[in-house]
C-alpha atoms as a PDB file:
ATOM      1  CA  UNK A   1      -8.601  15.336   3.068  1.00  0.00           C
ATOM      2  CA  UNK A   2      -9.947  13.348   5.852  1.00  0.00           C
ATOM      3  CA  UNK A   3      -9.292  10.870   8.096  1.00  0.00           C
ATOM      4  CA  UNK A   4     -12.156   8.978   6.756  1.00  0.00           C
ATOM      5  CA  UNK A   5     -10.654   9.865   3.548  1.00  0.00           C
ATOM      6  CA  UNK A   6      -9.849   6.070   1.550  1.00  0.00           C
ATOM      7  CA  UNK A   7      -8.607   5.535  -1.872  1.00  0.00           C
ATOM      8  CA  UNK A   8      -9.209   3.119  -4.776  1.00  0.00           C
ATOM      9  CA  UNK A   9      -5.752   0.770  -5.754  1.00  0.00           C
ATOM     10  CA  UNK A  10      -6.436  -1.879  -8.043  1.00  0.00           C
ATOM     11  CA  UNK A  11      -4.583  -4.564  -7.936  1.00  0.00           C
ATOM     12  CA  UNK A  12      -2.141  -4.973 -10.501  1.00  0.00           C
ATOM     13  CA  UNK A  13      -2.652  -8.891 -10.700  1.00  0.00           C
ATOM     14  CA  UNK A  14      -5.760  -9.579 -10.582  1.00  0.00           C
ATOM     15  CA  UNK A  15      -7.780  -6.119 -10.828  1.00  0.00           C
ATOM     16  CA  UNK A  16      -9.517  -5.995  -7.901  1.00  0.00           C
ATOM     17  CA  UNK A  17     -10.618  -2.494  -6.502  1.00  0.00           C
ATOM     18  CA  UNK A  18      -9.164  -1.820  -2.786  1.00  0.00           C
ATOM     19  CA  UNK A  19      -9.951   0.508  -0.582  1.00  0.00           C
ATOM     20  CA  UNK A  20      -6.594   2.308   1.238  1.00  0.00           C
ATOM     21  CA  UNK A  21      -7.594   4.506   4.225  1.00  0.00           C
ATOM     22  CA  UNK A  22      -5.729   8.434   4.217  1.00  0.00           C
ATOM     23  CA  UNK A  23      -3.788   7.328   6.883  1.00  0.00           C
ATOM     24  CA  UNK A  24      -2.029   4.482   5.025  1.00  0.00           C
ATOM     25  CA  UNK A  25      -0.861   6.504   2.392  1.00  0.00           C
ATOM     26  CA  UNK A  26       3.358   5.453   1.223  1.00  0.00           C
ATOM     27  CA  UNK A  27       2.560   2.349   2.637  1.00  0.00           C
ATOM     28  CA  UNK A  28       3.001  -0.608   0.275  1.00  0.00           C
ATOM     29  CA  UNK A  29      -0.140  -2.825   1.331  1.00  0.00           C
ATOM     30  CA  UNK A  30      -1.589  -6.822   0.115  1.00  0.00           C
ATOM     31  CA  UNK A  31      -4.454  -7.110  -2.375  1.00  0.00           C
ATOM     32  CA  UNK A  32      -7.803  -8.169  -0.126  1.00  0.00           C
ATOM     33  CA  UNK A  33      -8.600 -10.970  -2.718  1.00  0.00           C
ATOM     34  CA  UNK A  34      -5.080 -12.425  -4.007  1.00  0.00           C
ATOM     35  CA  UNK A  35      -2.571 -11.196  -1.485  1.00  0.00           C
ATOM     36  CA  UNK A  36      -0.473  -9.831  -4.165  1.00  0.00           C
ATOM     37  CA  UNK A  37       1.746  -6.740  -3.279  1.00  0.00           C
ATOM     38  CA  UNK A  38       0.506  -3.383  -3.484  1.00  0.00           C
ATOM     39  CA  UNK A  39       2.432  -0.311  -4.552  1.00  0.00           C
ATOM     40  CA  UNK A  40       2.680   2.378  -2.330  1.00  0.00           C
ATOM     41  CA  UNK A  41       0.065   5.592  -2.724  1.00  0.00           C
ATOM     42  CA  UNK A  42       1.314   9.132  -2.770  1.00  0.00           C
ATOM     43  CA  UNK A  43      -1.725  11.602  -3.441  1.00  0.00           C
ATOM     44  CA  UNK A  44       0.502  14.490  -2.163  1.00  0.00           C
ATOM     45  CA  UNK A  45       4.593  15.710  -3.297  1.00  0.00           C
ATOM     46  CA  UNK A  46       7.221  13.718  -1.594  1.00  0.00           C
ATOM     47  CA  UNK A  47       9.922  15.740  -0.084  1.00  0.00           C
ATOM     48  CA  UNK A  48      13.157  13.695  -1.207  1.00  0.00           C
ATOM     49  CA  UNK A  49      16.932  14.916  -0.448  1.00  0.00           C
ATOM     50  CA  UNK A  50      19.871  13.629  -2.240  1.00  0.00           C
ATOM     51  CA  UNK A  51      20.545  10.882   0.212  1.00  0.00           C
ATOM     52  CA  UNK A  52      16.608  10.004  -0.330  1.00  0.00           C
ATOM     53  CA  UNK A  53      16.008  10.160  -3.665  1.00  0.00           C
ATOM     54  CA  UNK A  54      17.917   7.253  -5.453  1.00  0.00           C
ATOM     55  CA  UNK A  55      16.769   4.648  -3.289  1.00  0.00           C
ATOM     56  CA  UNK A  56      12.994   6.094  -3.350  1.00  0.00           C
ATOM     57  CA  UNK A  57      12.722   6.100  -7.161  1.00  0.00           C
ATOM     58  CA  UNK A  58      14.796   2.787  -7.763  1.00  0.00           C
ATOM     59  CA  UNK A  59      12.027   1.408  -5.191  1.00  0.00           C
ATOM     60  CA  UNK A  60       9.137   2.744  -6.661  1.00  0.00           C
ATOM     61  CA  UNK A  61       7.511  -0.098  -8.742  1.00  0.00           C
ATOM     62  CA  UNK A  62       5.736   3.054 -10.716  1.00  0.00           C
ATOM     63  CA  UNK A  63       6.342   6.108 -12.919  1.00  0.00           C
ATOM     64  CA  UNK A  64       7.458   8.738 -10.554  1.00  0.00           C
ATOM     65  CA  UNK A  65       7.022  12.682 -11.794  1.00  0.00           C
ATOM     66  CA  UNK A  66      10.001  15.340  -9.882  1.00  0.00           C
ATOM     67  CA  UNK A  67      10.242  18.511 -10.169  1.00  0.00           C
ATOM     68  CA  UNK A  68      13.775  20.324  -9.708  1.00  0.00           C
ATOM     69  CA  UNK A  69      14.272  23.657  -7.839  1.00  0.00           C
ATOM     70  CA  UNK A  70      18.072  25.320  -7.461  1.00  0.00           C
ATOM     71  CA  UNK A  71      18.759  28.654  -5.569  1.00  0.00           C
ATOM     72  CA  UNK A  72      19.629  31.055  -8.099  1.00  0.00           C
END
């Protein structure tokens, strides 16, 4: 990926396609046509902790997918 790199979020209130430049990405941004709220993008893993992870998931407005490793 680029830094010219942008991705598609459609809005989830009125359905219009915006474009969210690489750079922005985890950033929660504002629908170009009706202001409403964003979610935040995540193309790539999230590292999370467990002093990070409760309060990431509970604020993720979307499904979120983990995966569990543990030292044998």
């Amino acid at each position: 990926m680029t830094d010219s790199s942008v991705f598609i979020v459609r809005c989830p209130l009125c359905g219009i396609a915006n474009r969210i430049p690489a750079s922005r990405e985890g950033e929660a941004g504002r629908c170009g046509s009706c202001r409403a709220g964003l979610p935040p993008l995540h193309s790539m893993p999230v590292t999370l902790d467990d002093n990070s992870f409760d309060s990431f998931v509970n604020a993720f407005p979307g499904p979120v997918m983990a995966e569990f490793w543990a030292p044998w």
